[in-house]
N, C-alpha and C. Protein backbone atom coordinates (compact mmCIF):
# COMPACT_ATOMS: atom_id res chain seq x y z
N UNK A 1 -14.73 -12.49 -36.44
CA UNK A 1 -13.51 -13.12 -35.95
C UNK A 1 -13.77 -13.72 -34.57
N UNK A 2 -13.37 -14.78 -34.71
CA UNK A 2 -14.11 -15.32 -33.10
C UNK A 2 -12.56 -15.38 -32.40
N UNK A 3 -12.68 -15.19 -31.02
CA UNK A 3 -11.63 -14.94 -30.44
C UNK A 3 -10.98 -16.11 -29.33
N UNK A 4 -9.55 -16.60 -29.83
CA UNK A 4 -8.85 -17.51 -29.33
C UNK A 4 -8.83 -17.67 -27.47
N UNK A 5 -8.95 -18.66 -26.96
CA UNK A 5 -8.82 -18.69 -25.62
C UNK A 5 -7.01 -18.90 -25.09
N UNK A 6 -6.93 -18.96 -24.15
CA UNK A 6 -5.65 -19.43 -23.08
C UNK A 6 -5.61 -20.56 -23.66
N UNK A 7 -4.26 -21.22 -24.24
CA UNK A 7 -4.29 -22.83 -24.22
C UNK A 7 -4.60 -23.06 -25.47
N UNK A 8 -4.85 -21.95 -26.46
CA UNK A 8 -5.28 -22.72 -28.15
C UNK A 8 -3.93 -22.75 -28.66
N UNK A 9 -3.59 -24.00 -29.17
CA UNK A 9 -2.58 -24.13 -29.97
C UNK A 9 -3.04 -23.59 -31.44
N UNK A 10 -1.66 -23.01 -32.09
CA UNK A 10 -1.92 -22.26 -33.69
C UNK A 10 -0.55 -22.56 -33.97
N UNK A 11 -0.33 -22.56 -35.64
CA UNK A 11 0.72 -22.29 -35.99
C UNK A 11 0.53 -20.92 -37.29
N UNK A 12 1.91 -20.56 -36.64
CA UNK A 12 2.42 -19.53 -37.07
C UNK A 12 3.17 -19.42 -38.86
N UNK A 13 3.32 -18.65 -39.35
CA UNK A 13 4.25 -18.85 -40.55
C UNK A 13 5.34 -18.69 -40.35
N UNK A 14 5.80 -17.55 -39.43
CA UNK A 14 6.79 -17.08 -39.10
C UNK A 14 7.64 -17.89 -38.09
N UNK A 15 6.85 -17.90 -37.08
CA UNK A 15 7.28 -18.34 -35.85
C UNK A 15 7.03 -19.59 -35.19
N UNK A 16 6.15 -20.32 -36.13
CA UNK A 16 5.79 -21.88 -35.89
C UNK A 16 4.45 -22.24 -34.90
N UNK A 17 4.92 -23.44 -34.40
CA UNK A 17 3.97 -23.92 -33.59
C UNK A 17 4.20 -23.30 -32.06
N UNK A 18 2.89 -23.05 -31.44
CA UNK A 18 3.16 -21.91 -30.16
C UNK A 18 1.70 -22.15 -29.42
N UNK A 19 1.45 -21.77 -28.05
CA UNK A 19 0.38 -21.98 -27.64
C UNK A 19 0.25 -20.43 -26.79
N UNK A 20 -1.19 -20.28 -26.80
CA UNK A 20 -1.76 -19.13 -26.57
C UNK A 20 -1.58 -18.93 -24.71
N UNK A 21 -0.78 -17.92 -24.46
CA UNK A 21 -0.87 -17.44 -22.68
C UNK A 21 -1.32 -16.42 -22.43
N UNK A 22 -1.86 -15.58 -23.33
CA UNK A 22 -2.58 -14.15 -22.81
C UNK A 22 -2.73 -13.98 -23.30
N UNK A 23 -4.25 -13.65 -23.32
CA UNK A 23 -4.94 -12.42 -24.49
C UNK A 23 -5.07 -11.23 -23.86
N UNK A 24 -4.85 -9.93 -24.75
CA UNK A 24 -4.99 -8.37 -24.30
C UNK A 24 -5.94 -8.11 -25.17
N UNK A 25 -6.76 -6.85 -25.31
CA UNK A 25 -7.93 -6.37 -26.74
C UNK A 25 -6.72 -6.17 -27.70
N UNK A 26 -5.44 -6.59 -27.75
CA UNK A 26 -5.11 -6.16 -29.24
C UNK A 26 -4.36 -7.31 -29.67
N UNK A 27 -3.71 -7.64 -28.42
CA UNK A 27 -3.04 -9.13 -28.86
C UNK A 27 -3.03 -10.41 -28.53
N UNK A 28 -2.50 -11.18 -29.02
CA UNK A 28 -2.10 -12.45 -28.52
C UNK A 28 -0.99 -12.86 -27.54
N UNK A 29 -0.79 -13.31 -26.85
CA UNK A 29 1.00 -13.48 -26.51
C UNK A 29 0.99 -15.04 -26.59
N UNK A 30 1.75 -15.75 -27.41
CA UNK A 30 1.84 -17.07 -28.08
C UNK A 30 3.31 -17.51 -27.53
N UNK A 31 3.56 -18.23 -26.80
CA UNK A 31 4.99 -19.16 -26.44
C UNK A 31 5.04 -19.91 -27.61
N UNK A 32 6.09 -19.59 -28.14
CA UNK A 32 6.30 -20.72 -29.26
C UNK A 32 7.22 -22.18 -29.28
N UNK A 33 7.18 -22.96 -29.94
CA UNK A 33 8.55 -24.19 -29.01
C UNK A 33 9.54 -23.02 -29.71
N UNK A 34 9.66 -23.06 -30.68
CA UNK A 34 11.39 -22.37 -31.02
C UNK A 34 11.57 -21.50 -31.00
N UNK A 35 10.76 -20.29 -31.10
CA UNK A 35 10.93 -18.73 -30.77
C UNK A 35 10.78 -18.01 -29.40
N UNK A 36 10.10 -18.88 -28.76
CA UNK A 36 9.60 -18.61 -27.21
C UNK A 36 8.50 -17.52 -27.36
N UNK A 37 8.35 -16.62 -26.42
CA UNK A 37 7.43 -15.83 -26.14
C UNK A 37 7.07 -14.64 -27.51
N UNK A 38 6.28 -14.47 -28.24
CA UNK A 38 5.80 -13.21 -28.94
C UNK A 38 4.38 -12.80 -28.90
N UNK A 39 4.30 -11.33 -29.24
CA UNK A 39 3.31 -11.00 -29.43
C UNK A 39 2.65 -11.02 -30.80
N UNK A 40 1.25 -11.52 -30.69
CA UNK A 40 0.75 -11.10 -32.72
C UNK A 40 -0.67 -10.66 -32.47
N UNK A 41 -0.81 -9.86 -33.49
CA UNK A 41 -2.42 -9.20 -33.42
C UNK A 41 -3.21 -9.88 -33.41
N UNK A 42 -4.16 -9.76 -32.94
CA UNK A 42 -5.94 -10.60 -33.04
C UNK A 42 -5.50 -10.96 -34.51
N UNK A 43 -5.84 -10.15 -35.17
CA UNK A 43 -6.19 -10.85 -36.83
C UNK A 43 -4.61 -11.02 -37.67
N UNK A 44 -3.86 -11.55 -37.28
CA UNK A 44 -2.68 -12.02 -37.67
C UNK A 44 -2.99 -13.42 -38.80
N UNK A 45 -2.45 -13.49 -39.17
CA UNK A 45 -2.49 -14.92 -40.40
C UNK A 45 -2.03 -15.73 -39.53
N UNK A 46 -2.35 -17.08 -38.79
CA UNK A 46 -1.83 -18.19 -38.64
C UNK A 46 -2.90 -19.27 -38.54
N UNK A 47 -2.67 -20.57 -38.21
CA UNK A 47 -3.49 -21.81 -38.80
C UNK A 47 -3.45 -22.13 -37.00
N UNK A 48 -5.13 -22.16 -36.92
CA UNK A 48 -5.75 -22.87 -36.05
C UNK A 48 -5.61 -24.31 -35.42
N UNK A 49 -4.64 -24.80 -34.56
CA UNK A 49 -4.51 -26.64 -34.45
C UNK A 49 -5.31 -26.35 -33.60
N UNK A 50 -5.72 -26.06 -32.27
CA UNK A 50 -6.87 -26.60 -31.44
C UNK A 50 -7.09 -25.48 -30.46
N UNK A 51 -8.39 -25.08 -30.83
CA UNK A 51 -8.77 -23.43 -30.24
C UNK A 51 -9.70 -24.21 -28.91
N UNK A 52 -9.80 -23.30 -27.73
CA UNK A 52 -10.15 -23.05 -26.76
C UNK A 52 -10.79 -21.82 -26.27
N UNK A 53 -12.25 -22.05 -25.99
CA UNK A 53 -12.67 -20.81 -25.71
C UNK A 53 -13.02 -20.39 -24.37
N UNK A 54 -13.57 -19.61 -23.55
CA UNK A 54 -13.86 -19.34 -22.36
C UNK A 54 -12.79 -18.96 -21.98
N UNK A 55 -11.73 -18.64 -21.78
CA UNK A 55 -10.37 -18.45 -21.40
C UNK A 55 -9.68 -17.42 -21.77
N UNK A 56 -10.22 -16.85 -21.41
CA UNK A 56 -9.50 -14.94 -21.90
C UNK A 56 -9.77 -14.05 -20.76
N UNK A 57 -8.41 -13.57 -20.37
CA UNK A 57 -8.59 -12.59 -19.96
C UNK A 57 -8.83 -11.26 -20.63
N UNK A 58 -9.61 -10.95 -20.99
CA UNK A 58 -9.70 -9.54 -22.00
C UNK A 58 -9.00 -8.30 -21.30
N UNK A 59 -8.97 -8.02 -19.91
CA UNK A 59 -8.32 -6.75 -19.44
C UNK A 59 -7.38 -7.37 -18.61
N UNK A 60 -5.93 -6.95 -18.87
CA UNK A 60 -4.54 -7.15 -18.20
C UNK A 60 -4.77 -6.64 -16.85
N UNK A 61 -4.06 -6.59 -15.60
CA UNK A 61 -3.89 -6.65 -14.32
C UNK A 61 -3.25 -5.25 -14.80
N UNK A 62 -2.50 -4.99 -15.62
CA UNK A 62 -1.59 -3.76 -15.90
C UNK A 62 -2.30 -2.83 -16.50
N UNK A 63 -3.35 -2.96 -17.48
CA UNK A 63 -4.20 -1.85 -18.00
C UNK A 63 -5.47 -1.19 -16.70
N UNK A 64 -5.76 -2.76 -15.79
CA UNK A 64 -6.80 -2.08 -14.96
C UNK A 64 -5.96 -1.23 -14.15
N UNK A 65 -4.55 -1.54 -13.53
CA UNK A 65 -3.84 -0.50 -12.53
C UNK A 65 -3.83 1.13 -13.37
N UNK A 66 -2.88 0.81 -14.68
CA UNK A 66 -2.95 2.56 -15.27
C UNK A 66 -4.16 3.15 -15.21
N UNK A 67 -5.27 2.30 -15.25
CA UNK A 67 -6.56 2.97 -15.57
C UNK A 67 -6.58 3.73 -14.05
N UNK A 68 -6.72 2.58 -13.02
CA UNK A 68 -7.06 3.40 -11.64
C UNK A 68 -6.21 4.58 -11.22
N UNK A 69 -4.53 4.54 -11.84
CA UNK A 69 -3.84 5.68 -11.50
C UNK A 69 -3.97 6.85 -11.93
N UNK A 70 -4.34 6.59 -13.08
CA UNK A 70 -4.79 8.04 -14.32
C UNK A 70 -6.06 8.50 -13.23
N UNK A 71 -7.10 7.54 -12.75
CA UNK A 71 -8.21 8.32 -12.05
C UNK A 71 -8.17 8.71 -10.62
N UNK A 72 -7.12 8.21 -10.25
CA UNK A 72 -6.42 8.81 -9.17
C UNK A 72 -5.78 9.87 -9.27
N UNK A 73 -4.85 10.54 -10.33
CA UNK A 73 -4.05 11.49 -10.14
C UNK A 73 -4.95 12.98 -10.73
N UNK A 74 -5.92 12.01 -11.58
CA UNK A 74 -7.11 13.52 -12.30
C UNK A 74 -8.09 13.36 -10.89
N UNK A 75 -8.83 12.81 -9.94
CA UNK A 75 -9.58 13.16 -9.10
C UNK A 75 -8.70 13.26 -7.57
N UNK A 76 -8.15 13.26 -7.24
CA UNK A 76 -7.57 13.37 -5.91
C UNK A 76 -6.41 13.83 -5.98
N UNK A 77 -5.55 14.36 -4.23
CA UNK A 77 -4.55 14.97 -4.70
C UNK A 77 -3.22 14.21 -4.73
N UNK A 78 -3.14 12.74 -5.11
CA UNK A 78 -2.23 11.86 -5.13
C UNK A 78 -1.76 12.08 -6.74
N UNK A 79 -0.61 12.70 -6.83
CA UNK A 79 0.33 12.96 -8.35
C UNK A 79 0.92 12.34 -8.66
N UNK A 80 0.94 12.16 -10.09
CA UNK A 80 2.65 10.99 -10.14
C UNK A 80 3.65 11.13 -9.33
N UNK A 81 4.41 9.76 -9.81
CA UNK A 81 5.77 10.07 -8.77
C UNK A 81 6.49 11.27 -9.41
N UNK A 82 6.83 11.80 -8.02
CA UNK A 82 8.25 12.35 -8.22
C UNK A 82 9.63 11.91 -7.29
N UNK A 83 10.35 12.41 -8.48
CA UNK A 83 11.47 11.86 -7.79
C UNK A 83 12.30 12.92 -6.96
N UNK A 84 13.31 12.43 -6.23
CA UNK A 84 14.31 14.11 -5.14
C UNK A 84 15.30 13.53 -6.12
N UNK A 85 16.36 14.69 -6.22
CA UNK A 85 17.85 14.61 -7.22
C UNK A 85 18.57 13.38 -6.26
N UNK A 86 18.80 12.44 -7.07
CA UNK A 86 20.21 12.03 -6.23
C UNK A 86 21.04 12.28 -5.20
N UNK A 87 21.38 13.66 -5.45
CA UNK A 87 22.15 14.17 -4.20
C UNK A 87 21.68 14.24 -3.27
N UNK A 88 20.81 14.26 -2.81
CA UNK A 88 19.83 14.94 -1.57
C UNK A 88 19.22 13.19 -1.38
N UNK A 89 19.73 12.38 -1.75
CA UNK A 89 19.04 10.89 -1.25
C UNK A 89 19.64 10.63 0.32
N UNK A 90 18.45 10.31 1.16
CA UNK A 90 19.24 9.70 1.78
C UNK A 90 19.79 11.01 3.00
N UNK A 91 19.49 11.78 2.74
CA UNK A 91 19.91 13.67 3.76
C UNK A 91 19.60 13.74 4.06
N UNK A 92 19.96 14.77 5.34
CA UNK A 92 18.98 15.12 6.37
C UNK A 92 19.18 16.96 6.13
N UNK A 93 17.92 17.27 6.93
CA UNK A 93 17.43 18.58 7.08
C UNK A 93 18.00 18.94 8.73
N UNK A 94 18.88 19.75 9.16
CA UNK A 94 19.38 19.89 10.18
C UNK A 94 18.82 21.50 11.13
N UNK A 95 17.76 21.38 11.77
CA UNK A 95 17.28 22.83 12.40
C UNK A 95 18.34 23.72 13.33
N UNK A 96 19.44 24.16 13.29
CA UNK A 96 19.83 25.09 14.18
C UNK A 96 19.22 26.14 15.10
N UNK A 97 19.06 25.98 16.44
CA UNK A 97 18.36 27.17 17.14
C UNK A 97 19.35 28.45 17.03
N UNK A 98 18.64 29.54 17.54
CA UNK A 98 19.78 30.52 17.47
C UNK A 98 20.18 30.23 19.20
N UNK A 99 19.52 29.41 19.55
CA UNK A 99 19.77 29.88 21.32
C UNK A 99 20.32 28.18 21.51
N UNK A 100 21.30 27.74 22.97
CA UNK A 100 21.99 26.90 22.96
C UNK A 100 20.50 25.54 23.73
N UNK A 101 19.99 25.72 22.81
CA UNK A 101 19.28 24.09 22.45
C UNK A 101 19.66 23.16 21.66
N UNK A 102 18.84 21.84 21.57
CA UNK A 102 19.13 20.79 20.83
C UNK A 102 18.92 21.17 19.18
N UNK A 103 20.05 20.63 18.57
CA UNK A 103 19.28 20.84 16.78
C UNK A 103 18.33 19.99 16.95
N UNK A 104 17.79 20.22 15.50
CA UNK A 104 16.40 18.92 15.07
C UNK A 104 16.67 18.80 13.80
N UNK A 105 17.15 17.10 13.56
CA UNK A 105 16.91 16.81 12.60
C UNK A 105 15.81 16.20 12.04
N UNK A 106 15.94 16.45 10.13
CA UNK A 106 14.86 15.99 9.64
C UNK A 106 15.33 15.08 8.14
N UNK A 107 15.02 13.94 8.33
CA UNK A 107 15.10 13.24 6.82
C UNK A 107 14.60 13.80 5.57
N UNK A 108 15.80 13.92 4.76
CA UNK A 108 15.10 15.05 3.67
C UNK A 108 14.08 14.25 2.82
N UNK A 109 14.21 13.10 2.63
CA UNK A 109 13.20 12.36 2.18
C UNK A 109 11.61 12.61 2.37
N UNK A 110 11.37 12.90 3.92
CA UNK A 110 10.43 12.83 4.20
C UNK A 110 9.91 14.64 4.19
N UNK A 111 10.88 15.22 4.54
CA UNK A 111 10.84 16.83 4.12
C UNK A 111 10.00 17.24 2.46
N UNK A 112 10.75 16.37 1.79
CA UNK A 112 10.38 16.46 0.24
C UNK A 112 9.19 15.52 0.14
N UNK A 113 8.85 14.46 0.34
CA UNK A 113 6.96 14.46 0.39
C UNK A 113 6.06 15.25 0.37
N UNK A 114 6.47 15.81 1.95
CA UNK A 114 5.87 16.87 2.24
C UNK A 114 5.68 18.18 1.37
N UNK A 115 6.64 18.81 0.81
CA UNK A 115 6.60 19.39 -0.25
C UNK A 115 6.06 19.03 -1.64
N UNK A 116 6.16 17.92 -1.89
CA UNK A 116 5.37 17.39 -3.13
C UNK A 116 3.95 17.39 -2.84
N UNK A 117 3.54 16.96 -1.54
CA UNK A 117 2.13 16.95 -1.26
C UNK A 117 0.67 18.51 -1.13
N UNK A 118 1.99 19.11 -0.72
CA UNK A 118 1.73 20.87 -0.41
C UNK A 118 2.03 21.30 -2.09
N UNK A 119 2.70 20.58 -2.91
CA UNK A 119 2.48 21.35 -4.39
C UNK A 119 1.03 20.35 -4.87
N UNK A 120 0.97 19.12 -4.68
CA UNK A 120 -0.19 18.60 -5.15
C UNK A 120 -1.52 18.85 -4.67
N UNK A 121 -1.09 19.22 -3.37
CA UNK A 121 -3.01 19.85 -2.91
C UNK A 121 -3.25 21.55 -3.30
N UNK A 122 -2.15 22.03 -3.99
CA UNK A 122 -2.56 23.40 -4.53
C UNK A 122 -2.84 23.03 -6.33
N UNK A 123 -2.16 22.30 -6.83
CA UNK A 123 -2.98 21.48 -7.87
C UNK A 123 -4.25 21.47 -7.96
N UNK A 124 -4.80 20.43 -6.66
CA UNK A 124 -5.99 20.58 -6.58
C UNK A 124 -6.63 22.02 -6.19
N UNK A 125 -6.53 22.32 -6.07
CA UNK A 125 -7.27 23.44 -5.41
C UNK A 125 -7.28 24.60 -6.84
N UNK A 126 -6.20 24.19 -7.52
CA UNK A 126 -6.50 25.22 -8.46
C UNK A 126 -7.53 24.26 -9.58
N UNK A 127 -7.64 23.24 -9.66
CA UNK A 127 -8.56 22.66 -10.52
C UNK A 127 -10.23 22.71 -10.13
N UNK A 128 -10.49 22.33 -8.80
CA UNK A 128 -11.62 22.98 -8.19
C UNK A 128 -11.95 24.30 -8.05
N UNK A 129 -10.86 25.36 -8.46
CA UNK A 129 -11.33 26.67 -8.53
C UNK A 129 -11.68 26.93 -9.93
N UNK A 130 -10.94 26.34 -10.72
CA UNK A 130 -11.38 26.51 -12.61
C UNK A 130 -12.62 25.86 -12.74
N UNK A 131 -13.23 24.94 -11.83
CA UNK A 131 -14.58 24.22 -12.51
C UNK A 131 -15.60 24.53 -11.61
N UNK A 132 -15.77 25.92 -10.44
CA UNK A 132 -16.30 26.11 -9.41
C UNK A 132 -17.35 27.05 -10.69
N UNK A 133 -18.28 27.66 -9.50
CA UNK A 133 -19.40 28.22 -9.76
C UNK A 133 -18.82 29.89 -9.40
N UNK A 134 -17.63 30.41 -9.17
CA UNK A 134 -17.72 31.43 -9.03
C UNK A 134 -17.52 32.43 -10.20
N UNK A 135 -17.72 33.64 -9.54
CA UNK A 135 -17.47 34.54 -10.77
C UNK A 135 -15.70 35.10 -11.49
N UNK A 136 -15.56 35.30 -12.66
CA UNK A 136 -14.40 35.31 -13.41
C UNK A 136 -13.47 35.63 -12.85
N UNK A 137 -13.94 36.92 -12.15
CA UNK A 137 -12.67 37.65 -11.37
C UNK A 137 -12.64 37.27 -10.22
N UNK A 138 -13.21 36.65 -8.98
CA UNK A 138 -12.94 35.89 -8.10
C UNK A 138 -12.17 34.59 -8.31
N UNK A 139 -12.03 33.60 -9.90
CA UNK A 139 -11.29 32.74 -9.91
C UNK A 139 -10.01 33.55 -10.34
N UNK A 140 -9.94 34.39 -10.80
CA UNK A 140 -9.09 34.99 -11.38
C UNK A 140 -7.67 35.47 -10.18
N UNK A 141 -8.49 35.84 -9.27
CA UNK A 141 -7.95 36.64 -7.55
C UNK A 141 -7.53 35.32 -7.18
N UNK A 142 -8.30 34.22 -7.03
CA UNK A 142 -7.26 33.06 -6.05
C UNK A 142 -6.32 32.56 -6.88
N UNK A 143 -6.59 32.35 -8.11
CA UNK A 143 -5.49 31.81 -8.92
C UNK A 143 -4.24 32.77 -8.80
N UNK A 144 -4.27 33.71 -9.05
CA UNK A 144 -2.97 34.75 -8.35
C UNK A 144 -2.50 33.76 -7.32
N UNK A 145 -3.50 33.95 -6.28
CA UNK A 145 -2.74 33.64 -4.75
C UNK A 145 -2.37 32.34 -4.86
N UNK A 146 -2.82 31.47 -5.47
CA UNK A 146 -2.02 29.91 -5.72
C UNK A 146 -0.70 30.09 -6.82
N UNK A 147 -0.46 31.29 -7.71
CA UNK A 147 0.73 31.56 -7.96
C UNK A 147 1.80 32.05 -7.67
N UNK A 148 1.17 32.69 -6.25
CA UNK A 148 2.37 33.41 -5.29
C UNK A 148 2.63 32.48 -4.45
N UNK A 149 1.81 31.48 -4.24
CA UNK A 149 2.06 30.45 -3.45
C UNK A 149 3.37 29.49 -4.11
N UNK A 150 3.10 29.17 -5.66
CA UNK A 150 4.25 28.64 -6.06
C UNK A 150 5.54 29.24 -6.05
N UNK A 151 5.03 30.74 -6.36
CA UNK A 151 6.63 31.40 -6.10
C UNK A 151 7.17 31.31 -4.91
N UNK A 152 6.53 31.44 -3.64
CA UNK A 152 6.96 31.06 -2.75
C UNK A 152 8.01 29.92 -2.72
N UNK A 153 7.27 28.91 -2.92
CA UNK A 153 8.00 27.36 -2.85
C UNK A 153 9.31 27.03 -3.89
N UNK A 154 9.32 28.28 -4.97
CA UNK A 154 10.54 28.02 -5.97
C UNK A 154 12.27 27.36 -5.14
N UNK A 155 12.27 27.84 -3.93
CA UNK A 155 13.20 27.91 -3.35
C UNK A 155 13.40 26.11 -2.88
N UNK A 156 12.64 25.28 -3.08
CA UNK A 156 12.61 24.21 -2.82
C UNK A 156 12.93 23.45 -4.37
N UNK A 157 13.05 23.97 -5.43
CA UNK A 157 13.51 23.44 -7.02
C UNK A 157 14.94 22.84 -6.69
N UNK A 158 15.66 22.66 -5.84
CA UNK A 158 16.48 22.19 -5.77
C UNK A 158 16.64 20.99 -5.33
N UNK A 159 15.26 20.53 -4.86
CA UNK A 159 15.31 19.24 -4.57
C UNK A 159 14.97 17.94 -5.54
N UNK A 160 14.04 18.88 -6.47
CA UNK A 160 13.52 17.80 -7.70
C UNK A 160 15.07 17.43 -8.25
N UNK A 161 14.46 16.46 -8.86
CA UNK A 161 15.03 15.54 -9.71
C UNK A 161 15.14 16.53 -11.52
N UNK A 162 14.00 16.61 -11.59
CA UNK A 162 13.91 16.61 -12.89
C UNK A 162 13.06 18.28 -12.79
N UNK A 163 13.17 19.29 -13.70
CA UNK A 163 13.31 20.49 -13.71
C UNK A 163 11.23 21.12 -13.92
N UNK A 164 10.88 19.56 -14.83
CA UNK A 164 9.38 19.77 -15.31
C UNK A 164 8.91 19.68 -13.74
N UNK A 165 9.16 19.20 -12.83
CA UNK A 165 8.33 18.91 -11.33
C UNK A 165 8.69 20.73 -10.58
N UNK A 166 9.41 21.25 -11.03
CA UNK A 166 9.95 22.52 -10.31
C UNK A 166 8.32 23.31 -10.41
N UNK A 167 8.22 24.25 -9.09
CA UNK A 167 7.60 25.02 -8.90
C UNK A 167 7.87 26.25 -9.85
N UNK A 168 6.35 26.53 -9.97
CA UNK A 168 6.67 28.57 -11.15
C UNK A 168 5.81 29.27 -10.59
N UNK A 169 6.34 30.17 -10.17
CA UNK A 169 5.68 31.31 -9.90
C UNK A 169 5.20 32.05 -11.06
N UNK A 170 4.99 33.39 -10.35
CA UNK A 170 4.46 34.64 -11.21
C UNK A 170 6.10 34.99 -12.05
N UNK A 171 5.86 34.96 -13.65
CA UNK A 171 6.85 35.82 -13.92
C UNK A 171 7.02 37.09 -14.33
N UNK A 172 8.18 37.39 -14.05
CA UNK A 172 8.49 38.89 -14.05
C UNK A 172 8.41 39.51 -15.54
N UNK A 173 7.89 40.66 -15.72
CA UNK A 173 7.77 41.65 -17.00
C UNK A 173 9.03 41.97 -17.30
């Protein structure tokens, strides 16, 4: 199957006469005059009016980004997004002293980064401890302590959005 460039006109059965604006490894994307924009497979049935070759982009701008994010979020400690609940958009974190000083405020926005970042570098840390060179029960001992660490942080589940991003501790028998 030899493969259509940018700019080959084809007609379609379905969808008529259309000219080629992007190729992906699976499809075509064909502007048509009367249907406008569709997608059709590489090996789709339609009739060749005037093919063009050299002119392919074979990898989308959008497949190379997922690619780099997927290898970003498996090698470093940058995680998907998360999101803070609605309510808490836009809040602040307010420090009360017990003694007659200034409060300190804090943008909860930026409070909750921070917390996402302190759950994502114990992520890491527990993935570099599962693929380390130590012995069973030494991974065994820090992984505890990175689970008391999450229990710790449970108290901050109120800021996620969505319940799968919530911190878990150790649970109870």
């Amino acid at each position: 199957m030899r493969l259509l460039g940018i700019g080959s006109r084809i007609k379609h059965q379905e969808y008529g006469v259309g000219v080629v604006t992007n190729v992906s490894p699976k499809f075509y994307w064909v502007t048509f005059i009367e249907n406008g924009l569709e997608t059709i497979e590489l090996d789709s049935e339609f009739e060749v009016i005037e093919a063009l070759e050299d002119e392919v982009d074979s990898v989308s701008f959008f497949e190379v980004e997922k690619a780099l994010k997927n290898l970003l979020e498996k090698y470093s400690d940058i995680g998907p997004r998360v999101s803070i609940a609605d309510k808490w958009k836009g809040g602040k974190i307010v420090l009360e002293p017990g003694t007659q000083t200034q409060n300190k405020e804090i943008p909860i926005d930026s409070f909750f980064n921070k917390i996402v970042m302190v759950r994502d570098r114990l992520r890491v840390m527990e993935q570099k401890i599962n693929s380390s060179n130590l012995e069973s029960s030494e991974k065994i001992e820090l992984q505890q302590y990175i689970t008391r660490c999450y229990g710790s942080l449970t108290t901050f589940n109120v800021l996620f959005k969505n319940s799968s991003d919530f911190f878990v501790g150790e649970k109870t028998k």
